[in-house]
C-alpha atoms as a PDB file:
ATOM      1  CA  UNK A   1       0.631   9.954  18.591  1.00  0.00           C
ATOM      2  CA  UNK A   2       3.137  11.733  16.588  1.00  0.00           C
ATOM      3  CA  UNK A   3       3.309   9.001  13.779  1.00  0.00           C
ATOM      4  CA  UNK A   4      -0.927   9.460  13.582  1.00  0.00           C
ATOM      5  CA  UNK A   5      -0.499  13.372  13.055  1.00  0.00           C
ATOM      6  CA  UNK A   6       2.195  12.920  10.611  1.00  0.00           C
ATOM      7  CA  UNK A   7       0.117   9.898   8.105  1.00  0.00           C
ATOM      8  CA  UNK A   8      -3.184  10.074   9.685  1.00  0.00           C
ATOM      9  CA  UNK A   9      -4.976   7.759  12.166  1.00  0.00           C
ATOM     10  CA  UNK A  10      -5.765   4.221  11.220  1.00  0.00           C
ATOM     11  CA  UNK A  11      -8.636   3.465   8.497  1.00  0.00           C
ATOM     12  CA  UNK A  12      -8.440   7.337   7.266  1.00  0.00           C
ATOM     13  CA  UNK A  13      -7.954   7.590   3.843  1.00  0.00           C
ATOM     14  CA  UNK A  14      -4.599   9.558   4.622  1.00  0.00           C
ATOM     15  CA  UNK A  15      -3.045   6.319   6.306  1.00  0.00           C
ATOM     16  CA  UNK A  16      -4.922   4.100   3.636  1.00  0.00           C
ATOM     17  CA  UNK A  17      -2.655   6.366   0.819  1.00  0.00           C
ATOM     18  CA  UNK A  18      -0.030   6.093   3.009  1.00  0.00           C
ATOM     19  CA  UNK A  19       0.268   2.613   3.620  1.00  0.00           C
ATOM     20  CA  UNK A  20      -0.746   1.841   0.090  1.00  0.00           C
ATOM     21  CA  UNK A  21       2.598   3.894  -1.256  1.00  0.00           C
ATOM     22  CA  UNK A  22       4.812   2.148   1.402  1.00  0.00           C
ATOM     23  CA  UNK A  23       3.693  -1.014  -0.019  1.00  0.00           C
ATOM     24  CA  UNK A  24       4.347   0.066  -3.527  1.00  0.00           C
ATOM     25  CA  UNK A  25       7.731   1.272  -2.812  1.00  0.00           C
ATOM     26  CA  UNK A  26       8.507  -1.751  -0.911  1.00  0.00           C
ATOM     27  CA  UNK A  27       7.094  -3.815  -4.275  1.00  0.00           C
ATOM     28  CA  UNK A  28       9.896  -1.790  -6.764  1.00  0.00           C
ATOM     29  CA  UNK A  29      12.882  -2.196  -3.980  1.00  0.00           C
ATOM     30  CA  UNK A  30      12.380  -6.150  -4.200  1.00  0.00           C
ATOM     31  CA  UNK A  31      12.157  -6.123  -7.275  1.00  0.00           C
ATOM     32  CA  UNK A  32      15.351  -4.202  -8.373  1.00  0.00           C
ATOM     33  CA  UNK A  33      16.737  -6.599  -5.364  1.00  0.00           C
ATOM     34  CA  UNK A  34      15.765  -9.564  -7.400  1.00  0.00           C
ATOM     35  CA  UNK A  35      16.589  -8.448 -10.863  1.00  0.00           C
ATOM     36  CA  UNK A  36      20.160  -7.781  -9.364  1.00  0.00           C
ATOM     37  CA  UNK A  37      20.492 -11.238  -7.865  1.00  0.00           C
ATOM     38  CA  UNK A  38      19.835 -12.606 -11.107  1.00  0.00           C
ATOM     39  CA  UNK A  39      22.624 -10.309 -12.854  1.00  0.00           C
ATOM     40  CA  UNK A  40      20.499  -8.545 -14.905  1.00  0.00           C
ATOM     41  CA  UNK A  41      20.788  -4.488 -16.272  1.00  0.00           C
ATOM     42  CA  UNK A  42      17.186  -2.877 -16.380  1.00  0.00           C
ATOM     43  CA  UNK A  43      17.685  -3.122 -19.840  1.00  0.00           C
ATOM     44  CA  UNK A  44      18.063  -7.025 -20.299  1.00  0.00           C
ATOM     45  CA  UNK A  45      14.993  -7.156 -17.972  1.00  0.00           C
ATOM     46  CA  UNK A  46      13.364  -4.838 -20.390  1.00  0.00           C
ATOM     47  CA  UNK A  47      14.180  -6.476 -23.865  1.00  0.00           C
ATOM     48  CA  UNK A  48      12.355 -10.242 -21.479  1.00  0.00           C
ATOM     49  CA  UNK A  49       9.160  -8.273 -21.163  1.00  0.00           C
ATOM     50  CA  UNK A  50       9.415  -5.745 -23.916  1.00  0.00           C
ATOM     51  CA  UNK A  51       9.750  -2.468 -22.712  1.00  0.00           C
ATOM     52  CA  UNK A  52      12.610  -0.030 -22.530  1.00  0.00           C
ATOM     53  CA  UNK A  53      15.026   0.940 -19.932  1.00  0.00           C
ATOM     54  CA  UNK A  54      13.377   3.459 -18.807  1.00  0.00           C
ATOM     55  CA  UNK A  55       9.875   1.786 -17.800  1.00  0.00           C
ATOM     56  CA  UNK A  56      11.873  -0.345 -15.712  1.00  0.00           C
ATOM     57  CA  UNK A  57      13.756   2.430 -13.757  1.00  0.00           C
ATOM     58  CA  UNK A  58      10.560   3.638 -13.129  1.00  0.00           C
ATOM     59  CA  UNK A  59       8.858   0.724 -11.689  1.00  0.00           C
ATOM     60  CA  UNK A  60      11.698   0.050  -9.477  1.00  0.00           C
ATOM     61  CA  UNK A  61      10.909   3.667  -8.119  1.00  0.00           C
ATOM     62  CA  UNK A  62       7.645   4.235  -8.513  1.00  0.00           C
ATOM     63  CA  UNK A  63       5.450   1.180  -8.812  1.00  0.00           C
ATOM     64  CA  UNK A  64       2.163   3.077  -7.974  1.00  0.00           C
ATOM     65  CA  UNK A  65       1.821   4.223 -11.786  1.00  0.00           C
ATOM     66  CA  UNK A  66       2.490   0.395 -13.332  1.00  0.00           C
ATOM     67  CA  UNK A  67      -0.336  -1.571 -14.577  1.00  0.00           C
ATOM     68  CA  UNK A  68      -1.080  -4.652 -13.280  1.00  0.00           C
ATOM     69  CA  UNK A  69      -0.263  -6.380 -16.781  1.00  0.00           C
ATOM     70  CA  UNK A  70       3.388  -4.861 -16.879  1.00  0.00           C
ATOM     71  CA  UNK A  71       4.136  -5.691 -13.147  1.00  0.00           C
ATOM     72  CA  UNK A  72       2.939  -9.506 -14.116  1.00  0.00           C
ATOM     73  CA  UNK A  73       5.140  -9.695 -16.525  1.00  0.00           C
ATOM     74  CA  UNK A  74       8.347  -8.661 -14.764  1.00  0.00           C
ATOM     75  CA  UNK A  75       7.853 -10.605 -12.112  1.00  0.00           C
ATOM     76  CA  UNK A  76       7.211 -13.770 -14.540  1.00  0.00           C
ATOM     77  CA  UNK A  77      10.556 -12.390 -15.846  1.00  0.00           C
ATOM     78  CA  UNK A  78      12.497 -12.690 -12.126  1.00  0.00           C
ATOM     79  CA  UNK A  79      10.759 -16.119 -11.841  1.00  0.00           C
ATOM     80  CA  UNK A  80       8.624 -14.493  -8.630  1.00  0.00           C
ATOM     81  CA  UNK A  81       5.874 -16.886  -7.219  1.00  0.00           C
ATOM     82  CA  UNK A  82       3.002 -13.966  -6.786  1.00  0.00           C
ATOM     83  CA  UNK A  83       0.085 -14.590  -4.584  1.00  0.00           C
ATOM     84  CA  UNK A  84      -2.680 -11.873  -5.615  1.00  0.00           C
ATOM     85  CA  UNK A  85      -5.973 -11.674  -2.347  1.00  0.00           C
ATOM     86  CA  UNK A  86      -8.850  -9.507  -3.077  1.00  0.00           C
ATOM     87  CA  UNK A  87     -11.272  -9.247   0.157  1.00  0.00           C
ATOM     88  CA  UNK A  88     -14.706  -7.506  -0.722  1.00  0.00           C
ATOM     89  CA  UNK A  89     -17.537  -7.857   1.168  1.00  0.00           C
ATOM     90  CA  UNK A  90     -18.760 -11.609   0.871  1.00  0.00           C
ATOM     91  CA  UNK A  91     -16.001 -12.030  -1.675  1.00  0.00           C
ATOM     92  CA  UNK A  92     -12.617 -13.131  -1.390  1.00  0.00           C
ATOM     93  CA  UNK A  93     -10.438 -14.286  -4.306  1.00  0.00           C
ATOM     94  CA  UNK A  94      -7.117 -15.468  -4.076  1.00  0.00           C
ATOM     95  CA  UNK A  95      -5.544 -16.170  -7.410  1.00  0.00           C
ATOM     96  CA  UNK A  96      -1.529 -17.605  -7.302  1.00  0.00           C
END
């Protein structure tokens, strides 16, 4: 009861944001994870898919604002088997 006051009831757009940023967190957490398990600074994973730094401290923190392209490409980088499922209505796509 509490926990539906606090993020909003199931299927509301509140819990939908919700949800969606708990997934994105849990996205840059594995990924700084994996990047440390393979002994690499943010900026060695940076100079394997060209960016600085900086735009990899933020995507271990804040994946939400990373396009799809960059978040490809780092986890082609950590050597990350990604499974990508789209469900629309009489569609569903799995790619991976």
């Amino acid at each position: 009861q509490v926990q539906d006051e606090l993020i909003g009831e199931l299927g509301t757009p509140e819990r939908d944001r919700f949800e969606y940023e708990l997934q994105m967190d849990l996205i840059g957490k594995a990924i700084k994870q994996t990047r440390k398990e393979r002994n690499l600074t943010q900026e060695e994973l940076g100079k394997l898919i060209g960016v600085q730094k900086a735009q990899i401290s933020r995507i271990e923190n804040n994946t939400s604002n990373v396009t799809m392209d960059t978040l490809m490409r780092v986890f082609g980088a950590l050597k990350a088997k990604v499974r990508l499922q789209v469900e629309l209505p009489n569609i569903n796509i799995t790619i991976g």
